[in-house]
N, C-alpha and C. Protein backbone atom coordinates (compact mmCIF):
# COMPACT_ATOMS: atom_id res chain seq x y z
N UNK A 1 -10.29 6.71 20.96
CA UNK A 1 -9.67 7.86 20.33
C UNK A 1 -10.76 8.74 19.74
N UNK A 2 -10.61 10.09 19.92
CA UNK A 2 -11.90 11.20 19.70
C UNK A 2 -10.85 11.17 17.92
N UNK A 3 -11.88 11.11 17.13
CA UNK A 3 -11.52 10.85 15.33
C UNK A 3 -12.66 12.27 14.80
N UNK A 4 -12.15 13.09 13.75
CA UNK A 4 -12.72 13.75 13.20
C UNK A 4 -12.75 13.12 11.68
N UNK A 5 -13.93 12.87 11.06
CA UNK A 5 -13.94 12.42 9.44
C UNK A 5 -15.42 14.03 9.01
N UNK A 6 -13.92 14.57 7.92
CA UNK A 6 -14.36 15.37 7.05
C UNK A 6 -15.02 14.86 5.91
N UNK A 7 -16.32 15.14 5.56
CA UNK A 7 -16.85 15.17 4.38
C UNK A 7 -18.11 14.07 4.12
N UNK A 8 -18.88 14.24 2.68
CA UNK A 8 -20.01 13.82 3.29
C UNK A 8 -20.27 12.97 1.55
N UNK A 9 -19.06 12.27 1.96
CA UNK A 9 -19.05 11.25 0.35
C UNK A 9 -19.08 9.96 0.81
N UNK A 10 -18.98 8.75 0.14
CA UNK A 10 -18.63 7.31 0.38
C UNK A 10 -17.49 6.84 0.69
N UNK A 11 -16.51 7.70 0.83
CA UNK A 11 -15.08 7.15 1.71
C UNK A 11 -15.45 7.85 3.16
N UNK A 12 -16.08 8.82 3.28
CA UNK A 12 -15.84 9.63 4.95
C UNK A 12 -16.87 8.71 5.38
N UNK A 13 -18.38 8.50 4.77
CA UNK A 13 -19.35 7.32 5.53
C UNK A 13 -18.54 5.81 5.51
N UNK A 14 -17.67 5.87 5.11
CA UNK A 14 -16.99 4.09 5.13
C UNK A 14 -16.87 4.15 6.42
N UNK A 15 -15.39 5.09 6.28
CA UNK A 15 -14.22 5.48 7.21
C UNK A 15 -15.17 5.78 9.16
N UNK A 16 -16.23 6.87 8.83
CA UNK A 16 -16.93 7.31 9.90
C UNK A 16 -17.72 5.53 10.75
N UNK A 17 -18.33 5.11 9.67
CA UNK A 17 -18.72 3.99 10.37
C UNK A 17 -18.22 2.71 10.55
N UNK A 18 -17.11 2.61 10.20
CA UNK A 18 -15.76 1.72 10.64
C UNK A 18 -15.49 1.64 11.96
N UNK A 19 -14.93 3.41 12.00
CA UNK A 19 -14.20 3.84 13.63
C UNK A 19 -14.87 3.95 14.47
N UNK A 20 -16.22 4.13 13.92
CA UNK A 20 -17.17 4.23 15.42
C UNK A 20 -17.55 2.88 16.00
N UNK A 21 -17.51 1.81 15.01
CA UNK A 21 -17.96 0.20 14.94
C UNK A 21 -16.75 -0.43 16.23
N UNK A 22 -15.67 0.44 15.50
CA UNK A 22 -14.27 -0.08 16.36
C UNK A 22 -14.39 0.44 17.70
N UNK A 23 -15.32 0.96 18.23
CA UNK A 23 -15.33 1.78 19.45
C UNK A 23 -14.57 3.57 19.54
N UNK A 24 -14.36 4.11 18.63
CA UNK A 24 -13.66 5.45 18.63
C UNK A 24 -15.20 6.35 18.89
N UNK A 25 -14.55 7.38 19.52
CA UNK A 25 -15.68 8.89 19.43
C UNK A 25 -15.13 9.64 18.09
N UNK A 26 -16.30 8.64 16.97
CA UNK A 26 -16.23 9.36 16.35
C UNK A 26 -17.34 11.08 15.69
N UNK A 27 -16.95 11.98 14.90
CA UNK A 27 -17.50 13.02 14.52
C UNK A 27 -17.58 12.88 13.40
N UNK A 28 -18.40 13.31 12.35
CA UNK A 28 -18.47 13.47 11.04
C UNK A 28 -19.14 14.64 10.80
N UNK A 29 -18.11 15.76 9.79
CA UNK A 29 -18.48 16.63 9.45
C UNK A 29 -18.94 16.66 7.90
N UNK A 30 -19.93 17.38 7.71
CA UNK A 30 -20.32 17.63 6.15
C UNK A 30 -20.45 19.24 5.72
N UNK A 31 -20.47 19.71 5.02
CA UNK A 31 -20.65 21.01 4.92
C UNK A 31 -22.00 21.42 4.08
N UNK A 32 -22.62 20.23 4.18
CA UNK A 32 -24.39 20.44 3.51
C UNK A 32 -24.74 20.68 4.64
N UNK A 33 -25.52 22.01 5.39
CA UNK A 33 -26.25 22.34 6.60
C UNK A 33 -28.28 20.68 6.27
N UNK A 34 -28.53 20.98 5.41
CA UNK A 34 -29.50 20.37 5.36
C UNK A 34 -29.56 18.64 4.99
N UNK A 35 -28.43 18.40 4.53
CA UNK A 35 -28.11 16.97 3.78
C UNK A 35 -27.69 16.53 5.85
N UNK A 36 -27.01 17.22 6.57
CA UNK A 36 -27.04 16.82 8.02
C UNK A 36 -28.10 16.92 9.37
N UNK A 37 -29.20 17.69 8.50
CA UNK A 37 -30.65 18.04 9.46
C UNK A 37 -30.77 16.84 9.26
N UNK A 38 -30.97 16.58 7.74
CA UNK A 38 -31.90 14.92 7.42
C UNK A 38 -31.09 13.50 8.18
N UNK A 39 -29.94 13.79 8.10
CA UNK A 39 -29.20 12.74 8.97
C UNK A 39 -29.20 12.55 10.46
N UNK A 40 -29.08 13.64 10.84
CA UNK A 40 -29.67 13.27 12.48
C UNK A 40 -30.71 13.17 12.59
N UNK A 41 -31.99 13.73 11.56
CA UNK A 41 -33.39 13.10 11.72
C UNK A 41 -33.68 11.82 12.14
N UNK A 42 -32.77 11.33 10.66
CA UNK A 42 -33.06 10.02 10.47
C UNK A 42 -32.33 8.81 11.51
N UNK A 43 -31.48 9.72 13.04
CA UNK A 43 -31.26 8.88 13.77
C UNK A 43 -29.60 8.76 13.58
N UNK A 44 -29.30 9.73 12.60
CA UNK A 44 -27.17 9.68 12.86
C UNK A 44 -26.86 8.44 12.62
N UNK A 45 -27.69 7.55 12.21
CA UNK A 45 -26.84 6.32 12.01
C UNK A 45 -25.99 5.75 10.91
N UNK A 46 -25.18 5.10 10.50
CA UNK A 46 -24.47 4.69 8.87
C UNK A 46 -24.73 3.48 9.15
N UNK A 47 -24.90 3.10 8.03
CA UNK A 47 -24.86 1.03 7.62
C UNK A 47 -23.78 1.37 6.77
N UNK A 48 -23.12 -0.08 7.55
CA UNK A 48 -21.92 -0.66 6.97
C UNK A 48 -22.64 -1.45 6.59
N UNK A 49 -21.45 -1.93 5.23
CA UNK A 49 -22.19 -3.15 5.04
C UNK A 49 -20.46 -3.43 4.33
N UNK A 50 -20.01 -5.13 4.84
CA UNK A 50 -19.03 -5.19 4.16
C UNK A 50 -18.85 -7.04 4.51
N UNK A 51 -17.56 -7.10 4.60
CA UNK A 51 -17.49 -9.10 4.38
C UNK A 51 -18.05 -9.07 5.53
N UNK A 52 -18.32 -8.66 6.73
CA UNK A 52 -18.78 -8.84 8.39
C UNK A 52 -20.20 -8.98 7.92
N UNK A 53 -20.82 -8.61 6.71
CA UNK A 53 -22.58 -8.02 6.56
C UNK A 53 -22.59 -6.75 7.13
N UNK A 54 -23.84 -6.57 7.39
CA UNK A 54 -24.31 -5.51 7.53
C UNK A 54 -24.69 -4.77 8.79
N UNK A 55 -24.20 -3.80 9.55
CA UNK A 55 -24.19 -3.47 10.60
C UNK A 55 -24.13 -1.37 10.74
N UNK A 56 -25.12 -1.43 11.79
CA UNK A 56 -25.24 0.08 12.15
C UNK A 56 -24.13 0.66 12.78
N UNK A 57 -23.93 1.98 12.86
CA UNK A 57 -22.91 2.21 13.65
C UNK A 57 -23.40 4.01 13.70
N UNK A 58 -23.16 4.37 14.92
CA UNK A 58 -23.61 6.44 15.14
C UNK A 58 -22.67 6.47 15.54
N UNK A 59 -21.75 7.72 14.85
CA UNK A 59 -21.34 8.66 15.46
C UNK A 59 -21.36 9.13 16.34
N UNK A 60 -20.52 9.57 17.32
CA UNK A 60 -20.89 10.68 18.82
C UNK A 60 -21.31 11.87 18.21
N UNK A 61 -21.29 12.32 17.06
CA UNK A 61 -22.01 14.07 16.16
C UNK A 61 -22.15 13.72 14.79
N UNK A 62 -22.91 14.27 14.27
CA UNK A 62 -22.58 14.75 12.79
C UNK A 62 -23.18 16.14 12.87
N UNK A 63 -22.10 16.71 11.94
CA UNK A 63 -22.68 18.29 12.10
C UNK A 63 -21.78 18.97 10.77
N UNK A 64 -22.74 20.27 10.68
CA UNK A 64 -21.77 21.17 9.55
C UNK A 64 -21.12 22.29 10.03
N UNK A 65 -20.59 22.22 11.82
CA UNK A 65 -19.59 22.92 11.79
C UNK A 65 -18.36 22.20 12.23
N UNK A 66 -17.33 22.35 11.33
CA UNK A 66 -16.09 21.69 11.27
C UNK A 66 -15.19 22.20 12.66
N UNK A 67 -15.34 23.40 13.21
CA UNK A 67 -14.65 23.51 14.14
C UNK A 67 -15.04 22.19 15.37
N UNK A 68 -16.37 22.65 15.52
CA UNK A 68 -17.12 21.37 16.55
C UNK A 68 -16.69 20.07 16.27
N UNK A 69 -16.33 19.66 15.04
CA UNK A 69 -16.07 18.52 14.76
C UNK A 69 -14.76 17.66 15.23
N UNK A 70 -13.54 19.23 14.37
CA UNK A 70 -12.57 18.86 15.04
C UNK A 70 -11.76 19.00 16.10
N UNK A 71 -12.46 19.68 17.32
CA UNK A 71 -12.34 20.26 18.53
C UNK A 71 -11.88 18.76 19.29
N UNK A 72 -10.38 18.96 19.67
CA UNK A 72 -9.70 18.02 20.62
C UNK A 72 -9.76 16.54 19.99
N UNK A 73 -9.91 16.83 18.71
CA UNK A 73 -10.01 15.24 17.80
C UNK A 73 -8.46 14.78 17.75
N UNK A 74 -7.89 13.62 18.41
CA UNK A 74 -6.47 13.32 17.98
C UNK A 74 -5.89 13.29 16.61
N UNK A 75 -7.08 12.82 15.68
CA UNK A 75 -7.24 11.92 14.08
C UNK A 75 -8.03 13.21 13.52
N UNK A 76 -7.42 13.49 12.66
CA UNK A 76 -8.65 14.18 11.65
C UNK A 76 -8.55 13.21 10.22
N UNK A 77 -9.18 12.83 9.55
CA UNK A 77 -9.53 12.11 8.66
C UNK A 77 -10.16 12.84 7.71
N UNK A 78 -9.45 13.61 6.12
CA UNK A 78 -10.14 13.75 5.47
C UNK A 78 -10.42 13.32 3.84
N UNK A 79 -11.13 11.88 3.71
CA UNK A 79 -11.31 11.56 2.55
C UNK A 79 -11.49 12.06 1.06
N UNK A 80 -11.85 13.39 1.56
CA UNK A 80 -12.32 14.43 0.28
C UNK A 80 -11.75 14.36 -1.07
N UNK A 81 -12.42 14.58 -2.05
CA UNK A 81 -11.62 14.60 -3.49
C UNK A 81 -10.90 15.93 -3.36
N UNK A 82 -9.55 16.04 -4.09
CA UNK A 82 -8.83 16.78 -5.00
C UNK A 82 -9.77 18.12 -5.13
N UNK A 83 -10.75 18.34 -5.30
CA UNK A 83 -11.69 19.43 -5.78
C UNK A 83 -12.09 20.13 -4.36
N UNK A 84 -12.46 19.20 -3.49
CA UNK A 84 -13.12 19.77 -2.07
C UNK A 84 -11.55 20.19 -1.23
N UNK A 85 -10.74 19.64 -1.44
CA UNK A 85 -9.43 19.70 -0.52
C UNK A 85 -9.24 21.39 -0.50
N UNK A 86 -8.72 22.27 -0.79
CA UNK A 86 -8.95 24.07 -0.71
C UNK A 86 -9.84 24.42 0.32
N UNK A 87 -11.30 24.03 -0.08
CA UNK A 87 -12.22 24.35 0.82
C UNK A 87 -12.30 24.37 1.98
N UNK A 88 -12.26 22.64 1.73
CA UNK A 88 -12.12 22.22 3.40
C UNK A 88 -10.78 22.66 4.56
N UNK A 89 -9.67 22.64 3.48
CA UNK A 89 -8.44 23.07 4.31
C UNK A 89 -8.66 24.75 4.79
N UNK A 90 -9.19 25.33 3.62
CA UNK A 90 -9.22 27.13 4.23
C UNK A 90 -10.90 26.78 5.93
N UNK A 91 -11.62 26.21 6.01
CA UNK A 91 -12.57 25.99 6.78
C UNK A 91 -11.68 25.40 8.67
N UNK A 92 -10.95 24.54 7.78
CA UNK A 92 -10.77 24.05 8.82
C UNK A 92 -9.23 24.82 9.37
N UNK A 93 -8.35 24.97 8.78
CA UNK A 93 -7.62 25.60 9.45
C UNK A 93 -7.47 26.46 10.60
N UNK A 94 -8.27 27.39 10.76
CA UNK A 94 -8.37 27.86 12.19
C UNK A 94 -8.51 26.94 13.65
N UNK A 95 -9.02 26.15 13.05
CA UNK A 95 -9.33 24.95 14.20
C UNK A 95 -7.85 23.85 14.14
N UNK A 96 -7.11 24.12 14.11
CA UNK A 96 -6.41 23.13 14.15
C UNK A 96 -5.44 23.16 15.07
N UNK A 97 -4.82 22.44 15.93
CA UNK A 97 -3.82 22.41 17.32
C UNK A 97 -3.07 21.69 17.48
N UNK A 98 -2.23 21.95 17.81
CA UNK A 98 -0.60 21.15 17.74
C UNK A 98 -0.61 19.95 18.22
N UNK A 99 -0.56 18.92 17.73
CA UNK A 99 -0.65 17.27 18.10
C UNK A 99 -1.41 16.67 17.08
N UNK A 100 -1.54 17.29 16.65
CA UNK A 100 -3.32 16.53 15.34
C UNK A 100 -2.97 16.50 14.23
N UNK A 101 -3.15 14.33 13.98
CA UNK A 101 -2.44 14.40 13.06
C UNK A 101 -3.56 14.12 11.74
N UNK A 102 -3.28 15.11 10.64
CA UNK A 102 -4.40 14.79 10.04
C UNK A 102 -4.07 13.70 8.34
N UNK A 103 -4.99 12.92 8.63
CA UNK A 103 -4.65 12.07 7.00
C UNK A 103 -5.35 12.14 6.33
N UNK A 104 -4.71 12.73 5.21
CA UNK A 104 -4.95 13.20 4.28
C UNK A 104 -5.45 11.77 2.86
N UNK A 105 -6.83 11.98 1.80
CA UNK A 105 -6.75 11.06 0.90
C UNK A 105 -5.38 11.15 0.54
N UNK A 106 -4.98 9.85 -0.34
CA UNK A 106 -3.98 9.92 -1.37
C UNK A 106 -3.55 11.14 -2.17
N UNK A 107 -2.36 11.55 -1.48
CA UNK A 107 -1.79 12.34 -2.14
C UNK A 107 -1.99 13.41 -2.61
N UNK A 108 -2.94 13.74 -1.42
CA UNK A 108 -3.82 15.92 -1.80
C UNK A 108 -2.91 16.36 -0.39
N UNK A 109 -2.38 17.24 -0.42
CA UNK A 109 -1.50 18.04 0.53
C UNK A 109 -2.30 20.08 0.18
N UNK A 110 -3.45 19.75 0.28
CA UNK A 110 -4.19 21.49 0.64
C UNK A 110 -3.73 21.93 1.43
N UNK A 111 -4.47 20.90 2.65
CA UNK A 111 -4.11 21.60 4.08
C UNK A 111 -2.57 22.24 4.36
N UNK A 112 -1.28 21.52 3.89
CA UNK A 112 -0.46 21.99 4.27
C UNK A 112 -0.27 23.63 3.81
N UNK A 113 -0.50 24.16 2.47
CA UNK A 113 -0.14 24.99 2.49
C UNK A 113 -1.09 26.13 3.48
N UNK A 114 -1.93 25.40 3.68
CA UNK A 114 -3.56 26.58 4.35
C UNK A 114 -3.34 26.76 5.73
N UNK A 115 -2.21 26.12 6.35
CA UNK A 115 -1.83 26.19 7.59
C UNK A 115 -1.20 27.25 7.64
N UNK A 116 -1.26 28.08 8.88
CA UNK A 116 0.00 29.72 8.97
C UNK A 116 -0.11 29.54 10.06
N UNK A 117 0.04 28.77 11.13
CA UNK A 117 0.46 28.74 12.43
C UNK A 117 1.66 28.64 12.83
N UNK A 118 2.28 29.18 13.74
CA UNK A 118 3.93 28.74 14.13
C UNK A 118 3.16 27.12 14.42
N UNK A 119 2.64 26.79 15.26
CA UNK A 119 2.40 25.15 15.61
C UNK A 119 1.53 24.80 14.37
N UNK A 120 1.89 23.45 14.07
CA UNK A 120 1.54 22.84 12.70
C UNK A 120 1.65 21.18 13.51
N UNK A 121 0.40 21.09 13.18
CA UNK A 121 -0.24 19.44 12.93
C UNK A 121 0.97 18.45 12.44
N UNK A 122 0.63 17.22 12.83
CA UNK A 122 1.37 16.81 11.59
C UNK A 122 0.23 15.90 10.37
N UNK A 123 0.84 16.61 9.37
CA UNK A 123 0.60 15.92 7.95
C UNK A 123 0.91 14.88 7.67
N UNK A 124 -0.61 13.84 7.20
CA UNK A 124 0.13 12.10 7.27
C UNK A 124 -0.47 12.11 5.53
N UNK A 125 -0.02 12.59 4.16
CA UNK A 125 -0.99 11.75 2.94
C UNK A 125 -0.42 10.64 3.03
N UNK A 126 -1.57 9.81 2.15
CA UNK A 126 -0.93 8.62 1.91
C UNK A 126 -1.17 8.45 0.14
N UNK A 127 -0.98 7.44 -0.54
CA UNK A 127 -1.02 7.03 -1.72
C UNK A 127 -2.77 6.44 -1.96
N UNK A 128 -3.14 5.66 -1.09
CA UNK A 128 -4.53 5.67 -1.13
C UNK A 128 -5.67 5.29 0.32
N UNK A 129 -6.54 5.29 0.27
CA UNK A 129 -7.53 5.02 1.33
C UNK A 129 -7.28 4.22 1.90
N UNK A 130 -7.43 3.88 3.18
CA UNK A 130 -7.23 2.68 3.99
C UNK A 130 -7.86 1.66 3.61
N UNK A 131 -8.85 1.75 3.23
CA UNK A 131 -9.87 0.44 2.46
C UNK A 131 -10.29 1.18 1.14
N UNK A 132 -10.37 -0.01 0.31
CA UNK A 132 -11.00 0.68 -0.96
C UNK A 132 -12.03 2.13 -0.92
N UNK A 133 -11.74 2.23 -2.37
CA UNK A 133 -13.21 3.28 -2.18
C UNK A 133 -14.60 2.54 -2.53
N UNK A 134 -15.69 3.06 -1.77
CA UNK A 134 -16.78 2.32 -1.77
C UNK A 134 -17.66 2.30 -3.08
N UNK A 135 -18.67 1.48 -3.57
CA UNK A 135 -19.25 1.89 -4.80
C UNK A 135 -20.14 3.00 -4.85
N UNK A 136 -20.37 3.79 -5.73
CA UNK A 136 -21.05 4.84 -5.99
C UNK A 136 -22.78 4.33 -6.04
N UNK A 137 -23.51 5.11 -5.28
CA UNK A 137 -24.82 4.62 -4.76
C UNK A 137 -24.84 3.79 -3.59
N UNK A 138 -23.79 3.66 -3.10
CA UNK A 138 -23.84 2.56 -1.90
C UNK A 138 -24.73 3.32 -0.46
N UNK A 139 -24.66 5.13 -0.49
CA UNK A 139 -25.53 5.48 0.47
C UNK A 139 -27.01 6.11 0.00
N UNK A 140 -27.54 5.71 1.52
CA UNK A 140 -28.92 6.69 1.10
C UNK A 140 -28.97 7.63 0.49
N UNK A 141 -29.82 8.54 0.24
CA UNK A 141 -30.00 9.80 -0.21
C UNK A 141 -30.34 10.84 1.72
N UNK A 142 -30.08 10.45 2.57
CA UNK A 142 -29.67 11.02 3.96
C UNK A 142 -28.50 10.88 4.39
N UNK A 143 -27.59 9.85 2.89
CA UNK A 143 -26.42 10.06 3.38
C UNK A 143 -26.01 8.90 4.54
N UNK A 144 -26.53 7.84 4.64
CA UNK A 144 -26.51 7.54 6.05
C UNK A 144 -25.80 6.10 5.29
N UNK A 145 -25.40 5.11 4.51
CA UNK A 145 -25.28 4.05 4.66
C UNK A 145 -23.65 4.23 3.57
N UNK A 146 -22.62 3.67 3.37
CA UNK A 146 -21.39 3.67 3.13
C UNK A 146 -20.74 2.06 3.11
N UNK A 147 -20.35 1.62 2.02
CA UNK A 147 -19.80 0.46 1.68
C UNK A 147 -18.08 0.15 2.47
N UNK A 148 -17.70 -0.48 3.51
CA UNK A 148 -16.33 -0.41 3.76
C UNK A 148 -15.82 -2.20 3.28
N UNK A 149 -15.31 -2.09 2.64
CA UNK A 149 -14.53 -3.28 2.73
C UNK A 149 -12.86 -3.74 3.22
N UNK A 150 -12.35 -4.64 2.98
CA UNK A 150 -11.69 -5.64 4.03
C UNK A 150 -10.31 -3.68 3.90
N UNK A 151 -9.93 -4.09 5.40
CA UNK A 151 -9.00 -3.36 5.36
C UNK A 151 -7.85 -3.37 4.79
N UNK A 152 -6.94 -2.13 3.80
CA UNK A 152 -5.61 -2.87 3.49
C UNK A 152 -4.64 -3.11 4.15
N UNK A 153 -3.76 -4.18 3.86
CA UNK A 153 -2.44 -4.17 4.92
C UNK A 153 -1.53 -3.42 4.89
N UNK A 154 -1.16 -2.91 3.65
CA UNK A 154 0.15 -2.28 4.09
C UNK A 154 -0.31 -0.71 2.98
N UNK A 155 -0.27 0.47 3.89
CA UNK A 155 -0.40 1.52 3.59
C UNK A 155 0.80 2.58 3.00
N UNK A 156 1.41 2.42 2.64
CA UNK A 156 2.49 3.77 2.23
C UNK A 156 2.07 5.37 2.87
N UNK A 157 2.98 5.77 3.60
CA UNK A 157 2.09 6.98 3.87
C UNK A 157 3.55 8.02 4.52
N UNK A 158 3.28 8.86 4.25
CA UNK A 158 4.44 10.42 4.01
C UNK A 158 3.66 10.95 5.49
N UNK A 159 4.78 11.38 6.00
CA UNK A 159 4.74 12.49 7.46
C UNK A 159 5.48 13.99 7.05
N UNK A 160 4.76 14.94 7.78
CA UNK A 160 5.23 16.11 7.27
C UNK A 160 4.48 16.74 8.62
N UNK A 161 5.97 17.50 9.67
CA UNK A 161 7.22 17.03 9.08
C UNK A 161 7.92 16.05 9.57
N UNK A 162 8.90 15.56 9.26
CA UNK A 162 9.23 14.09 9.18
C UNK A 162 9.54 14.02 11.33
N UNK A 163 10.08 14.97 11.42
CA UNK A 163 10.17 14.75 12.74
C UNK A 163 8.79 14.16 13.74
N UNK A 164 7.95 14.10 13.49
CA UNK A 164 6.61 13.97 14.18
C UNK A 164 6.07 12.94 13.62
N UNK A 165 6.87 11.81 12.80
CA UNK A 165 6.16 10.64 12.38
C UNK A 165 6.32 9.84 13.39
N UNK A 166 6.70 9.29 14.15
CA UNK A 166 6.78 8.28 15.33
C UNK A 166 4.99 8.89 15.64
N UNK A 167 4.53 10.07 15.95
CA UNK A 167 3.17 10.42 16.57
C UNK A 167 2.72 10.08 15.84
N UNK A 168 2.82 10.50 14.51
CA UNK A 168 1.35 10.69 13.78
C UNK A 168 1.20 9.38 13.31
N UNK A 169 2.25 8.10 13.22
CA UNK A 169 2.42 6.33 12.94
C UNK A 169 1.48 5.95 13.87
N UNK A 170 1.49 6.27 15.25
CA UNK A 170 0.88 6.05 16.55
C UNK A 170 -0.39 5.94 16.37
N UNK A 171 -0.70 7.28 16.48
CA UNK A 171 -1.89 7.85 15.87
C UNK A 171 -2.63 7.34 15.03
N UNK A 172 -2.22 7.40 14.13
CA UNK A 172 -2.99 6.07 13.04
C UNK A 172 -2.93 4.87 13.10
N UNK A 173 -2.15 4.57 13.69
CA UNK A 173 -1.92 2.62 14.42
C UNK A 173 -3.00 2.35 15.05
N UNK A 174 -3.18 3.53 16.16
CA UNK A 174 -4.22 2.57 17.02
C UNK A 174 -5.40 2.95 16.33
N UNK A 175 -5.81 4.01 15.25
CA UNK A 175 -7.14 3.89 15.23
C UNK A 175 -7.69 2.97 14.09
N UNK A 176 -6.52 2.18 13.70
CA UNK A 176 -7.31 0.76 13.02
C UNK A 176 -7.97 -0.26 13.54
N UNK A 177 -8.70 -0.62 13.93
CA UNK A 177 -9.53 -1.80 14.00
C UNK A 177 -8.47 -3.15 13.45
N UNK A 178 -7.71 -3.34 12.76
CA UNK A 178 -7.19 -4.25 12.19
C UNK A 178 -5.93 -4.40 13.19
């Protein structure tokens, strides 16, 4: 599954080097142009590190343009805090195409209102992250390494609009690893 993960904190490096571990094409977008020079310098790679130990995992991109990112992505994934959610939703909106379902952290719904398309995504928030959030300092200063631990089992999670949850359940079904 082609996966887009927005943002360039310790839930999007969890999340990014999870799905790529799981075999997905994944993308990771950041909107630091230079915090992502230093990351593909340094080889695009994330360390996981979680009950499995410690393991590399690259991305198919990292980049700071979000359209590129989420171009034909089934999954958009965006971990972002409450504060970045506006931003990222006015950025990314233009790029967005009917089938794509995007999940949202716990319970930030930006994107929905930033959408003005007759075709609309579907909207998956949930109550919280698929796996914890990681500890603070857990990545480099390139950004490259992200703490994921054990996945949770049972997620609570809202479709919008409700008609398009059978997809967007799908959708997020298969891109668990679990």
């Amino acid at each position: 599954m082609r996966i887009a993960v927005l943002g360039g904190g310790n839930g999007s490096f969890a999340a990014a080097g999870d799905m790529a571990l799981a075999g997905h094409d994944v993308r990771l977008w950041r909107r630091d142009a230079e915090a992502v020079k230093q990351h593909n310098a340094a080889g695009s790679t994330i360390t996981v590190k979680d009950f499995r130990g410690r393991r590399e995992a690259k991305p198919s991109l990292v980049t700071n343009n979000i359209g590129e990112a989420a171009r034909d992505a089934e999954l958009i994934l965006c971990p972002a805090p409450a504060t970045a959610q506006h931003d990222i939703a006015r950025t990314l909106a233009p790029h967005l195409r009917d089938g794509q379902v995007v999940f949202l952290r716990p319970a930030h719904s930006a994107l929905i209102s930033s959408r003005k398309r007759s075709t609309m995504p579907v909207i998956a928030p949930t109550r919280r992250l698929p796996r914890p959030a990681p500890c603070r300092g857990s990545r480099a200063s390139t950004g490259a390494r992200g703490r994921d631990h054990h996945p949770r089992k049972r997620l609570p999670t809202g479709v919008l609009p409700l008609g398009r949850k059978d997809h967007a359940l799908a959708v997020i079904g298969e891109r668990s690893p679990a």
